[in-house]
N, C-alpha and C. Protein backbone atom coordinates (compact mmCIF):
# COMPACT_ATOMS: atom_id res chain seq x y z
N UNK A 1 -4.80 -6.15 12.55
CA UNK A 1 -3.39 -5.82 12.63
C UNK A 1 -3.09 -4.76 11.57
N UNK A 2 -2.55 -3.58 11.76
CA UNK A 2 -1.93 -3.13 11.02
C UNK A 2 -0.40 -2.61 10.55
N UNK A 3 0.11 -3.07 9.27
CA UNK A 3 1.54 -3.03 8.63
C UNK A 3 1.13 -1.70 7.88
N UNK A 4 2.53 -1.28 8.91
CA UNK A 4 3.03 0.23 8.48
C UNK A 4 4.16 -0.02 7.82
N UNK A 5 4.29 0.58 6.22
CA UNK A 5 5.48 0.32 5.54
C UNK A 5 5.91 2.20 4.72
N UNK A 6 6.92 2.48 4.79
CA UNK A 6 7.47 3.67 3.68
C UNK A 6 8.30 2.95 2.69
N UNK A 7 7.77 3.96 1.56
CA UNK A 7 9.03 3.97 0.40
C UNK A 7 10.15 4.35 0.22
N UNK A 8 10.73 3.96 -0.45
CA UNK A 8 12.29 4.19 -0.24
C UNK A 8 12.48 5.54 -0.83
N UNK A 9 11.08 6.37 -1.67
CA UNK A 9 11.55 7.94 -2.33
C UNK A 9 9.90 7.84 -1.87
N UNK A 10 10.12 9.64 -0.84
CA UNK A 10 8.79 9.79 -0.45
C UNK A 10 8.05 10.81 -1.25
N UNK A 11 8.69 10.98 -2.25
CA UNK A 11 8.08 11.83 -3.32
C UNK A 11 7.50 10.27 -4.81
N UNK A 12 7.22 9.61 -4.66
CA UNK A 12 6.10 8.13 -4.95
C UNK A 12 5.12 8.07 -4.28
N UNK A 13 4.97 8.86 -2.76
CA UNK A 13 3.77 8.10 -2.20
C UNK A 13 2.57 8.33 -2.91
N UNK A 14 2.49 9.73 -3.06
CA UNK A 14 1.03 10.26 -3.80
C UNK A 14 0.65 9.45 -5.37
N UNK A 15 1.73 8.74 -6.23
CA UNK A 15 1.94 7.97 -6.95
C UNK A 15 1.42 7.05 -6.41
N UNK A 16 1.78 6.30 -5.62
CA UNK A 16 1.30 4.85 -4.92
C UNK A 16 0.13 4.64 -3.83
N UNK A 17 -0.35 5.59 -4.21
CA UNK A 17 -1.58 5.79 -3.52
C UNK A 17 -2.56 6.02 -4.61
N UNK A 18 -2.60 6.36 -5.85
CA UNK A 18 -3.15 6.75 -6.65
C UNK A 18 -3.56 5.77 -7.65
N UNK A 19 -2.01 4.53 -7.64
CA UNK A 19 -2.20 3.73 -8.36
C UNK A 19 -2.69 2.51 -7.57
N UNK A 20 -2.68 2.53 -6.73
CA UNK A 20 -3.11 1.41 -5.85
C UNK A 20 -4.40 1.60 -5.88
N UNK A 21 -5.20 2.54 -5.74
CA UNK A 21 -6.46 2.88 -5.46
C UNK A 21 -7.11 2.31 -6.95
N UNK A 22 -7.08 2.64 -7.97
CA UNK A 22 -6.80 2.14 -9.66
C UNK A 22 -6.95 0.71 -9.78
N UNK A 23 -6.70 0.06 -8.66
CA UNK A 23 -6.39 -1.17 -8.14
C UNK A 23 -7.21 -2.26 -7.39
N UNK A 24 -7.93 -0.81 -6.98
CA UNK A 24 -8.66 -1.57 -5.92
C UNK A 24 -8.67 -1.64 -4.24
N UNK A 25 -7.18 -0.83 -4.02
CA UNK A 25 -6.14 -1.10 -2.99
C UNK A 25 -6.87 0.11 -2.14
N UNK A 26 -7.60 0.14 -1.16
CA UNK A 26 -8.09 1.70 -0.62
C UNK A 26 -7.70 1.44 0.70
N UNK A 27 -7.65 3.18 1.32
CA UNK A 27 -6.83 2.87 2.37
C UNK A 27 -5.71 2.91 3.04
N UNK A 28 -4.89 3.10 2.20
CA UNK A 28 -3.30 2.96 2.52
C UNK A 28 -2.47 4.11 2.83
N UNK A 29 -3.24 5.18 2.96
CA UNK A 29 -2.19 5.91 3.72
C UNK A 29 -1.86 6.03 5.26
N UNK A 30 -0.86 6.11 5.02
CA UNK A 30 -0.36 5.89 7.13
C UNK A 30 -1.22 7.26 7.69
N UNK A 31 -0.61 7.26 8.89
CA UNK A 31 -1.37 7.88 9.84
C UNK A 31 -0.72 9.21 9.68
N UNK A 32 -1.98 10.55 9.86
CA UNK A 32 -1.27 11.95 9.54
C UNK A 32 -0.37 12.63 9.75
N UNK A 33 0.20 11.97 11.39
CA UNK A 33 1.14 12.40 12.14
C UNK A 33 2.49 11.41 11.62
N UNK A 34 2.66 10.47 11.40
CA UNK A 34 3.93 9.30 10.96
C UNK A 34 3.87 9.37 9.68
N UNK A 35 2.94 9.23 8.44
CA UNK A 35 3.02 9.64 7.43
C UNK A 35 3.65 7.84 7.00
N UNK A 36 4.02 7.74 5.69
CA UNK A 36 4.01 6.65 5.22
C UNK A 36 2.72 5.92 4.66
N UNK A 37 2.93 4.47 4.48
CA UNK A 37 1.99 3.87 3.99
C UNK A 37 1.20 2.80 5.65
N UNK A 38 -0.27 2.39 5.26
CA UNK A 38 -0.56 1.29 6.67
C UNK A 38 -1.32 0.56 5.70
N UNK A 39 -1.01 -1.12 6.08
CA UNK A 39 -2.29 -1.69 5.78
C UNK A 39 -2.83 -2.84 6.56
N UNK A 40 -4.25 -2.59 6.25
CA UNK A 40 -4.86 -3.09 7.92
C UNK A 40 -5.27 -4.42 7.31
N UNK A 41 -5.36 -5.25 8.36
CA UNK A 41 -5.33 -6.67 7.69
C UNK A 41 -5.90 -7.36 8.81
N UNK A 42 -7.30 -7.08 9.12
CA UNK A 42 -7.84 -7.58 10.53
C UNK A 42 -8.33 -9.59 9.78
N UNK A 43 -8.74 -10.19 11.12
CA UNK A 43 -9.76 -11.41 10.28
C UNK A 43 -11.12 -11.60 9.31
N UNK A 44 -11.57 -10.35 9.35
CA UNK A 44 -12.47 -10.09 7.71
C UNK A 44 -11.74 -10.15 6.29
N UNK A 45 -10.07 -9.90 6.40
CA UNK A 45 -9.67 -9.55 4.86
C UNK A 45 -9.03 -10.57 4.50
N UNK A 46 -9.74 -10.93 3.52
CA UNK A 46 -9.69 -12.32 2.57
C UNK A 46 -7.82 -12.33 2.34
N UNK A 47 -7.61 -13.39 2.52
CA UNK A 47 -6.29 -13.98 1.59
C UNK A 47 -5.77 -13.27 0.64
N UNK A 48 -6.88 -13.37 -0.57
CA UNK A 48 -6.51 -12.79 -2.05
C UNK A 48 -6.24 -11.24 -1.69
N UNK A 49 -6.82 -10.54 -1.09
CA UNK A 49 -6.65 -8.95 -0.74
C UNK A 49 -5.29 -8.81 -0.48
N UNK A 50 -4.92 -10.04 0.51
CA UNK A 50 -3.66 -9.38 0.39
C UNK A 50 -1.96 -9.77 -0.45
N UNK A 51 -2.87 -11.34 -1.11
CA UNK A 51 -2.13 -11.36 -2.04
C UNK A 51 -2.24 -10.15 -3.33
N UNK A 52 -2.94 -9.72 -3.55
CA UNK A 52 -3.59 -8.54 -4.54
C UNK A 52 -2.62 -7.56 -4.01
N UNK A 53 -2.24 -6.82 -2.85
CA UNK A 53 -1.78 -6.07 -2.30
C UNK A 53 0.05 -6.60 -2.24
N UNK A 54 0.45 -7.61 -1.94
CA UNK A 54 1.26 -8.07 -2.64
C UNK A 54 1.74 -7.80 -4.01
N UNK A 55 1.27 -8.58 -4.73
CA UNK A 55 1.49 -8.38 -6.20
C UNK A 55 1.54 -6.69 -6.70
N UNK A 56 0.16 -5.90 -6.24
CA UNK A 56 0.35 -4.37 -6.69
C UNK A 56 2.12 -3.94 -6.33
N UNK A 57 2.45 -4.32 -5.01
CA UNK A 57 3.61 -3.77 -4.35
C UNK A 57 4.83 -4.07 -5.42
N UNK A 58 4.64 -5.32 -5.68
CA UNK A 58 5.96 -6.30 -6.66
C UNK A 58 6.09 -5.39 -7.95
N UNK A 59 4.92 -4.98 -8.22
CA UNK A 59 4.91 -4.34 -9.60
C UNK A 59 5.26 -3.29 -9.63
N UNK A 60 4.76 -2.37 -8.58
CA UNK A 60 4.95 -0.59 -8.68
C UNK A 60 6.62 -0.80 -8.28
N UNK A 61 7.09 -2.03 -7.67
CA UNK A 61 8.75 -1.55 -7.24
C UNK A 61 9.23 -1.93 -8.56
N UNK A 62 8.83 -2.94 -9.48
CA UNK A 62 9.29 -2.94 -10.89
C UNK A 62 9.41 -1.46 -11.64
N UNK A 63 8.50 -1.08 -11.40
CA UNK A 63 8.44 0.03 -12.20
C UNK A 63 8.96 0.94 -12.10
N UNK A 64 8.57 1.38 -10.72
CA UNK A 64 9.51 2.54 -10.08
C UNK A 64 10.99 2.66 -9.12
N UNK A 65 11.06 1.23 -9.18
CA UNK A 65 12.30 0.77 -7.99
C UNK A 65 12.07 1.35 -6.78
């Protein structure tokens, strides 16, 4: 399955792609044509991945709103 999400300022993405990756988080940019963020979440990806992916999200909106 994949969750397609954007930020609320699309001048962060290259930010949140950069820091996510820092993270561990690879992957996440949406598709070339829609643009945004995707994340794929088939039955191989563990729980914690996407609690991990979670938590990164909670934090970078702390930071950056």
């Amino acid at each position: 399955i994949n969750i397609p999400f954007v930020l609320k300022d699309k001048k962060l993405e290259h930010l949140f792609l950069k820091e996510s990756a820092e993270n561990g988080l690879l992957n996440l940019k949406g598709h070339f044509t829609v643009g945004g963020m995707r994340a794929s979440i088939y039955n191989a990806m563990p729980e914690e991945g996407v609690t991990q992916l979670i938590q990164f999200m909670s934090e970078f909106e702390s930071k950056y709103g």
